[in-house]
Protein backbone atom coordinates (compact mmCIF):
# COMPACT_ATOMS: atom_id res chain seq x y z
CA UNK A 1 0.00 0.00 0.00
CA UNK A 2 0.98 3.26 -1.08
CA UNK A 3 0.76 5.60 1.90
CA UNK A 4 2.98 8.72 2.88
CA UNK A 5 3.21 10.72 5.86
CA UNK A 6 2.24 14.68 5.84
CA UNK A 7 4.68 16.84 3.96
CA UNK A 8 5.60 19.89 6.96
CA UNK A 9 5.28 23.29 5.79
CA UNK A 10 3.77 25.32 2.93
CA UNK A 11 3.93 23.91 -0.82
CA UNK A 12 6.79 25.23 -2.95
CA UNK A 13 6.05 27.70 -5.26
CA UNK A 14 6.34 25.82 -9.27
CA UNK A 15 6.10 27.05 -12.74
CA UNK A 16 2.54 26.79 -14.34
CA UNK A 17 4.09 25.78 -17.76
CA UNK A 18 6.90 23.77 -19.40
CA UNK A 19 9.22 23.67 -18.28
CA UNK A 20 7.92 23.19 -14.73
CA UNK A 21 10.63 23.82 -12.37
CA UNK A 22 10.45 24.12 -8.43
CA UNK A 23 11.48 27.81 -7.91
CA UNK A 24 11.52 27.59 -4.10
CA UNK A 25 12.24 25.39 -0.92
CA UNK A 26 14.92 24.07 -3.54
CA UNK A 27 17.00 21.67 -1.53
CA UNK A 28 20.66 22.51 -0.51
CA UNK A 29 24.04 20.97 -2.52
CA UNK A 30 24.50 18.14 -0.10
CA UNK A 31 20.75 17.70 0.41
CA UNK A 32 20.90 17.26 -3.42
CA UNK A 33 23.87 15.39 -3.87
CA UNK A 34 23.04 12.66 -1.29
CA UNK A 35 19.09 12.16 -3.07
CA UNK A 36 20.87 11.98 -6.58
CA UNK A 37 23.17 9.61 -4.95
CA UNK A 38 20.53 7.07 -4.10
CA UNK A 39 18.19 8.02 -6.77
CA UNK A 40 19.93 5.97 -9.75
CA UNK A 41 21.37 2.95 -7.27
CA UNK A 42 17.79 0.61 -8.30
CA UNK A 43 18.19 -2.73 -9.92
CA UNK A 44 18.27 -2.21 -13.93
CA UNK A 45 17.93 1.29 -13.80
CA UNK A 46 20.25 3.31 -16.41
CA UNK A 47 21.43 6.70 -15.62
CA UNK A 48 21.38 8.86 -18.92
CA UNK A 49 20.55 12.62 -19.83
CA UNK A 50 16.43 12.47 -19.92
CA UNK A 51 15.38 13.07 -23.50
CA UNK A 52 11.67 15.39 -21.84
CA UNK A 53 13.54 17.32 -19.69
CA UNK A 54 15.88 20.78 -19.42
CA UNK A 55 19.60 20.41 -19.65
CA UNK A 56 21.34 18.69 -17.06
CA UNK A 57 18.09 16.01 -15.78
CA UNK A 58 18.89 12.95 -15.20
CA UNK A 59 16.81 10.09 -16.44
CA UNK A 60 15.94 6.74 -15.29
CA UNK A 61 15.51 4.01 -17.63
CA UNK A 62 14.94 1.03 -18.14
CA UNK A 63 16.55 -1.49 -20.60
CA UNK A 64 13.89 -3.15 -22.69
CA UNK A 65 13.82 -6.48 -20.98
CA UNK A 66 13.17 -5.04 -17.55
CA UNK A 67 10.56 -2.29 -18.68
CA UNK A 68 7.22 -4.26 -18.78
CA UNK A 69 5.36 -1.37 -17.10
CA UNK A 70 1.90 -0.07 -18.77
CA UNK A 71 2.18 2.99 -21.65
CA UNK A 72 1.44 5.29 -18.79
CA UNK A 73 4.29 4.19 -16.19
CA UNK A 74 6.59 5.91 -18.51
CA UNK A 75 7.56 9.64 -19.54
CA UNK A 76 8.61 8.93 -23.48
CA UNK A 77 10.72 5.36 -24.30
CA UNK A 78 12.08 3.91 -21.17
CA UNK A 79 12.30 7.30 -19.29
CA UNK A 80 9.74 6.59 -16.03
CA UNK A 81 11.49 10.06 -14.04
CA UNK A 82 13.90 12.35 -14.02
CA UNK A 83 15.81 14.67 -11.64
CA UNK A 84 15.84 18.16 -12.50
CA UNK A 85 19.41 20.39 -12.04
CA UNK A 86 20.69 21.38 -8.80
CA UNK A 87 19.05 25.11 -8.58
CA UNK A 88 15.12 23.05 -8.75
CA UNK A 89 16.12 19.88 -7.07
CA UNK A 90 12.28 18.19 -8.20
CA UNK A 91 11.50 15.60 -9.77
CA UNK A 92 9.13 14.22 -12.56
CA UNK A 93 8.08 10.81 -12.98
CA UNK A 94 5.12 8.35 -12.98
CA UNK A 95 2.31 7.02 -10.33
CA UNK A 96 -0.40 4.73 -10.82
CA UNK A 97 -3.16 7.31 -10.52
CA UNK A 98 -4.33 6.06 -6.95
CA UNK A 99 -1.02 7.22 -5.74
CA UNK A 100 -1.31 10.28 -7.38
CA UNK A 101 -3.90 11.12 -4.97
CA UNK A 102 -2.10 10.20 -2.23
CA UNK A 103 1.07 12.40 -3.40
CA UNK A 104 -1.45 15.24 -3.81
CA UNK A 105 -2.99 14.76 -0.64
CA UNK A 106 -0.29 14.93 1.60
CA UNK A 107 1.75 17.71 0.29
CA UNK A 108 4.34 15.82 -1.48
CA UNK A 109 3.51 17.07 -5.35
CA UNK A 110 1.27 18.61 -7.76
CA UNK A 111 0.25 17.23 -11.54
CA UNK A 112 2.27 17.84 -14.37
CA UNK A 113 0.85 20.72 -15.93
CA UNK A 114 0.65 19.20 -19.57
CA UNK A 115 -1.00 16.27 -17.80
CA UNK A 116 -4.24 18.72 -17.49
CA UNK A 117 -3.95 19.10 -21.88
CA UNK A 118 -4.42 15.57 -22.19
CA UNK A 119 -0.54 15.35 -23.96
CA UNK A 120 0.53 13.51 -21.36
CA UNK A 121 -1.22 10.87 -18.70
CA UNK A 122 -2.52 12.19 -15.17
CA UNK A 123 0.21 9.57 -14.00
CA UNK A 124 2.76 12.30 -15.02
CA UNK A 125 3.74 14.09 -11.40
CA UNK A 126 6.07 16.18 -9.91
CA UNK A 127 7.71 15.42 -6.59
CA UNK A 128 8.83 18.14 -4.61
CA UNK A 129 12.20 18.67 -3.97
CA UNK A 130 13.88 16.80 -0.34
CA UNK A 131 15.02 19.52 2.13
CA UNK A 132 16.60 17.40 4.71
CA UNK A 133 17.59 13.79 5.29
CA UNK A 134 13.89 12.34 6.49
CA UNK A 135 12.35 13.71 2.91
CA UNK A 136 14.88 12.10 1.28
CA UNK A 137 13.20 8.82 2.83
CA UNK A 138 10.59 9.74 1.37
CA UNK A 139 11.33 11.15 -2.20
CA UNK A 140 12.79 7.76 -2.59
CA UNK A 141 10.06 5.86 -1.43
CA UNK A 142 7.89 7.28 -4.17
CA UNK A 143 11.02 7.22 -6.08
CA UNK A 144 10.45 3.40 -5.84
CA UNK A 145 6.89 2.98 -6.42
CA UNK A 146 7.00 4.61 -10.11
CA UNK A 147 10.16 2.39 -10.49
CA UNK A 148 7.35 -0.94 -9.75
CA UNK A 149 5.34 0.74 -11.83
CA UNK A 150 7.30 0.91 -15.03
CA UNK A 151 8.65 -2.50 -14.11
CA UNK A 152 5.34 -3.49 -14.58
CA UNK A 153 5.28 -4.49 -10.66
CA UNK A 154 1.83 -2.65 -9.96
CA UNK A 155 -1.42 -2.41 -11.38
CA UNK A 156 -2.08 -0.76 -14.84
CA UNK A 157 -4.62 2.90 -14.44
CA UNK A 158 -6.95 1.54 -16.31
CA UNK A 159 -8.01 -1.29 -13.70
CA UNK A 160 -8.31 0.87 -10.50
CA UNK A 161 -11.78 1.74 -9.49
CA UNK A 162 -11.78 4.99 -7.78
C-alpha cells in the first residue's frame, strides 16, 4: 500500500508551464547530492541525460527487458522520471493514478501541468524537492513505487476503481 506521511510546511512555489521547475524550498548541494546519490542505485535502472527534460536532468531508464510497465508508467521510451538540475532539485516521474492522490494529498507534489492538456497521462507528477535527510526517505520511497510501476510491478490505471 501506497501511503505517505504529511509533507511539513507550505507547498513550494512551481512554474505553471513547461518547463515546470520548483522555484523555491529548492533543496541545498548536499541535500541534493546525497538524493541523486541514491536516486539511480535501483536494480536495472540506467542513468542517462532524460530526453523530456531541461539540460542537465537525469533520467531513469529502463533497458527493454526489464521495462514491462503499462504505456502510462513511462515519460517517453524507457524514461519513467527524471531529476531536474541542482538550482530546482524536483523531480518528474510516474504514479499509478491512486497514488497520485495520495502524493497530492499529503503535500508531497502537484500534476504535471501538460498532464491537465491531455498530452501527457494524469500519472505524469512532480515530486517536490527533499530539504533534509527524512524527505529524502521519502522522495525515494515514491522514487520506488513509479520504479514498480514501469517494471510493470503494480497495477495498470486503467483497472483501479476509484
Amino acid at each position: 500500500m501506497f501511503e505517505l506521511t504529511p509533507r511539513i510546511g507550505p507547498r513550494p512555489d512551481t512554474t505553471d508551464c513547461a518547463p515546470h521547475e520548483q522555484v523555491s524550498q529548492n533543496p541545498d548541494v548536499t541535500t541534493y547530492q546525497r538524493f541523486k546519490e541514491r536516486a539511480f542505485d535501483f536494480s536495472f535502472v540506467e542513468r542517462r541525460p532524460s530526453i523530456i527534460s531541461v539540460p542537465g536532468a537525469e533520467a531513469l531508464w529502463l533497458p527493454h527487458d526489464h521495462a514491462h510497465g503499462c504505456r502510462e508508467s513511462f515519460m517517453i521510451g524507457h524514461e519513467f522520471a527524471h531529476v531536474h538540475p541542482a538550482y530546482d532539485g524536483s523531480m518528474h516521474l510516474m504514479l499509478p493514478i491512486e497514488c497520485t492522490i495520495e502524493l497530492f494529498a499529503k503535500g508531497w507534489g502537484e500534476p504535471h501541468p501538460m498532464a491537465a492538456t491531455g498530452l501527457i497521462p494524469a500519472t505524469a507528477v512532480m515530486v517536490f524537492a527533499p530539504r533534509d535527510e527524512p524527505e529524502i526517505e521519502t522522495v525515494l520511497q515514491i522514487l520506488a513505487t513509479s520504479y514498480d510501476f514501469a517494471r510493470g510491478k503494480l497495477i495498470s490505471p486503467a483497472s483501479i476503481q476509484l
